[in-house]
Protein backbone atom coordinates (compact mmCIF):
# COMPACT_ATOMS: atom_id res chain seq x y z
CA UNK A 1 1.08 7.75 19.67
CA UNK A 2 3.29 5.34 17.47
CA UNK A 3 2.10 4.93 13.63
CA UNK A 4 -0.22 2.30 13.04
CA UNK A 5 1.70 0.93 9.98
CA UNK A 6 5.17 0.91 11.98
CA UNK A 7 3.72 -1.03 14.39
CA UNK A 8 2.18 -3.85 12.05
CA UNK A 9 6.17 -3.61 10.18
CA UNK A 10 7.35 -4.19 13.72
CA UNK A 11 4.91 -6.93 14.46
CA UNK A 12 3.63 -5.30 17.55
CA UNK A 13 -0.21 -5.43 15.73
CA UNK A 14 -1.37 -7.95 13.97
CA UNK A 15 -2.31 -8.04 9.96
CA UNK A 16 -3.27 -10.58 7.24
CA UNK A 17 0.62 -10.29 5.28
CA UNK A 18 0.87 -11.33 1.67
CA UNK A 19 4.51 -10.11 1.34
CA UNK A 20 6.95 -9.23 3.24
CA UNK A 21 11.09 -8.28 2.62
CA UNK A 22 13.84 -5.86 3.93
CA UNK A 23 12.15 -2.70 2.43
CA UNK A 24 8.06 -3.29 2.22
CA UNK A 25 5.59 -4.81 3.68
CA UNK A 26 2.05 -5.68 2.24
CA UNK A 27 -1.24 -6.92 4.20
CA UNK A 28 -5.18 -6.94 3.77
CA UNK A 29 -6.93 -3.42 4.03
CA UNK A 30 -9.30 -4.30 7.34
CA UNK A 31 -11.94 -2.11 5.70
CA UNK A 32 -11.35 -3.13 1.51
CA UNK A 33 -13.23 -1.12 -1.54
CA UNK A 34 -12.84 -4.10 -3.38
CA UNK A 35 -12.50 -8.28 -4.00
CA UNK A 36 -8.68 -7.62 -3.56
CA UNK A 37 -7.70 -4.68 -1.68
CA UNK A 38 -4.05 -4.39 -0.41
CA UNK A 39 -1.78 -2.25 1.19
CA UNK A 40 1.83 -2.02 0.75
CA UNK A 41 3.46 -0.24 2.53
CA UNK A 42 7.26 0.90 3.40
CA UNK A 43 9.39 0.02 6.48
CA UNK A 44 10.94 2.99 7.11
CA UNK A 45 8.55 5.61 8.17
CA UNK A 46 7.42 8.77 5.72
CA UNK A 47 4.10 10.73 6.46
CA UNK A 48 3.30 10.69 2.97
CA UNK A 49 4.11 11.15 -0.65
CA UNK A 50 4.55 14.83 -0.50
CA UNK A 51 7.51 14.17 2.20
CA UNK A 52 9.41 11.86 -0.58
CA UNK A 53 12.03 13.62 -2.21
CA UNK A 54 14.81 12.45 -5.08
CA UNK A 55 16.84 9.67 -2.80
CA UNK A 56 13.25 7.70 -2.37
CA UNK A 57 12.47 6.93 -5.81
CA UNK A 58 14.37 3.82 -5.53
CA UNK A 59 11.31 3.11 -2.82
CA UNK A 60 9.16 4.34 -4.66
CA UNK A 61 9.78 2.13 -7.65
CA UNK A 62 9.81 -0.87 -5.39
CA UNK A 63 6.43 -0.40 -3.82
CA UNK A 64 5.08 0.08 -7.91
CA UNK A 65 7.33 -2.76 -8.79
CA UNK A 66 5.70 -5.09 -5.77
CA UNK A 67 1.89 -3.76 -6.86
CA UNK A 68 2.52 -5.45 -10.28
CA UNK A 69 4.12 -8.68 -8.83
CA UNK A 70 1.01 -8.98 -6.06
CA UNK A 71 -1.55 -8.27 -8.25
CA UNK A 72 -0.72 -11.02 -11.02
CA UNK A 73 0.10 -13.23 -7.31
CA UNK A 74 -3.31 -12.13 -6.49
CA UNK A 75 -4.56 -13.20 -10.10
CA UNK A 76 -5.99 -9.91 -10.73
CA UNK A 77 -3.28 -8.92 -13.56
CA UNK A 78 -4.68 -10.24 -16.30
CA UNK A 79 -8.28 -8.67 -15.91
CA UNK A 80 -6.94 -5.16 -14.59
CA UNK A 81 -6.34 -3.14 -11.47
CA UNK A 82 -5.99 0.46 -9.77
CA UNK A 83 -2.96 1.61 -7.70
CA UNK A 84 -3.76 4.46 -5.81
CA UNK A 85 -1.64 6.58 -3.08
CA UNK A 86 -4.22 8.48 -1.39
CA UNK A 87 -2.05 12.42 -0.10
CA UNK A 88 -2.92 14.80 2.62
CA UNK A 89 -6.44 15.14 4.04
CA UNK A 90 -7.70 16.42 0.96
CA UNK A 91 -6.62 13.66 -0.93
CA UNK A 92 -8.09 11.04 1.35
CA UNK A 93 -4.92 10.18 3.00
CA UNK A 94 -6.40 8.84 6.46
CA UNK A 95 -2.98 6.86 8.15
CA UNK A 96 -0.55 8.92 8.18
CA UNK A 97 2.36 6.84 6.99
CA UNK A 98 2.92 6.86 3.26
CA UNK A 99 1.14 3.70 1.55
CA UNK A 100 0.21 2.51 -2.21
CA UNK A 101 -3.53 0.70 -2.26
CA UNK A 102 -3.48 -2.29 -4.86
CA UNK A 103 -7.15 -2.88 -5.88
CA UNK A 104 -8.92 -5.19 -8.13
CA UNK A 105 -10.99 -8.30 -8.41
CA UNK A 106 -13.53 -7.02 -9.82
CA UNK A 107 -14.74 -3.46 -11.96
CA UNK A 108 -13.08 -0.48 -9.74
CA UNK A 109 -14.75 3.03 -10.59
CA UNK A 110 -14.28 6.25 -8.17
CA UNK A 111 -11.77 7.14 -6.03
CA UNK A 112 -10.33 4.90 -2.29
């Protein structure tokens, strides 16, 4: 069964984009904790953070980078926000393709 996030990079599902470029992508969470809730999300496939190593930080710092760009986009900046990347089971990691949640809009408290 094909990742669910590789298939919305590819266009084969649909989602509501807010950004989109060589590297990331970045839609509405279907099911959102929050006034804003986005994910962003990279093109090239990882199961999660703990699969990341040393040559993805350059990733890494573009998905944070994008976050802090979408949320003042979003006009959530000024007010505040969480970034969270849920990791593993345990963590609360439920698609398995490596993804950063941008939330705000509104007081956040407890975990996504």
């Amino acid at each position: 069964m094909e990742c669910i996030f590789c298939s919305i990079a590819a266009k084969k599902l649909p989602a509501t984009m807010v950004f989109e470029d060589e590297a990331l992508i970045a839609f509405q969470d279907i099911h959102p904790k929050a006034a804003v809730h986005l994910l962003i999300v990279p093109k090239v496939h990882r199961s999660s953070l703990a699969e990341t190593t040393l040559e993805d930080t350059e990733l890494l710092g573009q998905m944070l980078t994008r976050a802090r760009e979408l949320a003042e986009k979003q006009g959530i900046a000024e007010r505040g926000y969480k970034v969270v990347i849920n990791t593993g089971k345990d963590g609360g990691q439920i698609i398995p393709h490596l993804h950063l949640h941008l939330l705000g809009g509104e007081p956040i408290h407890g975990a996504v």
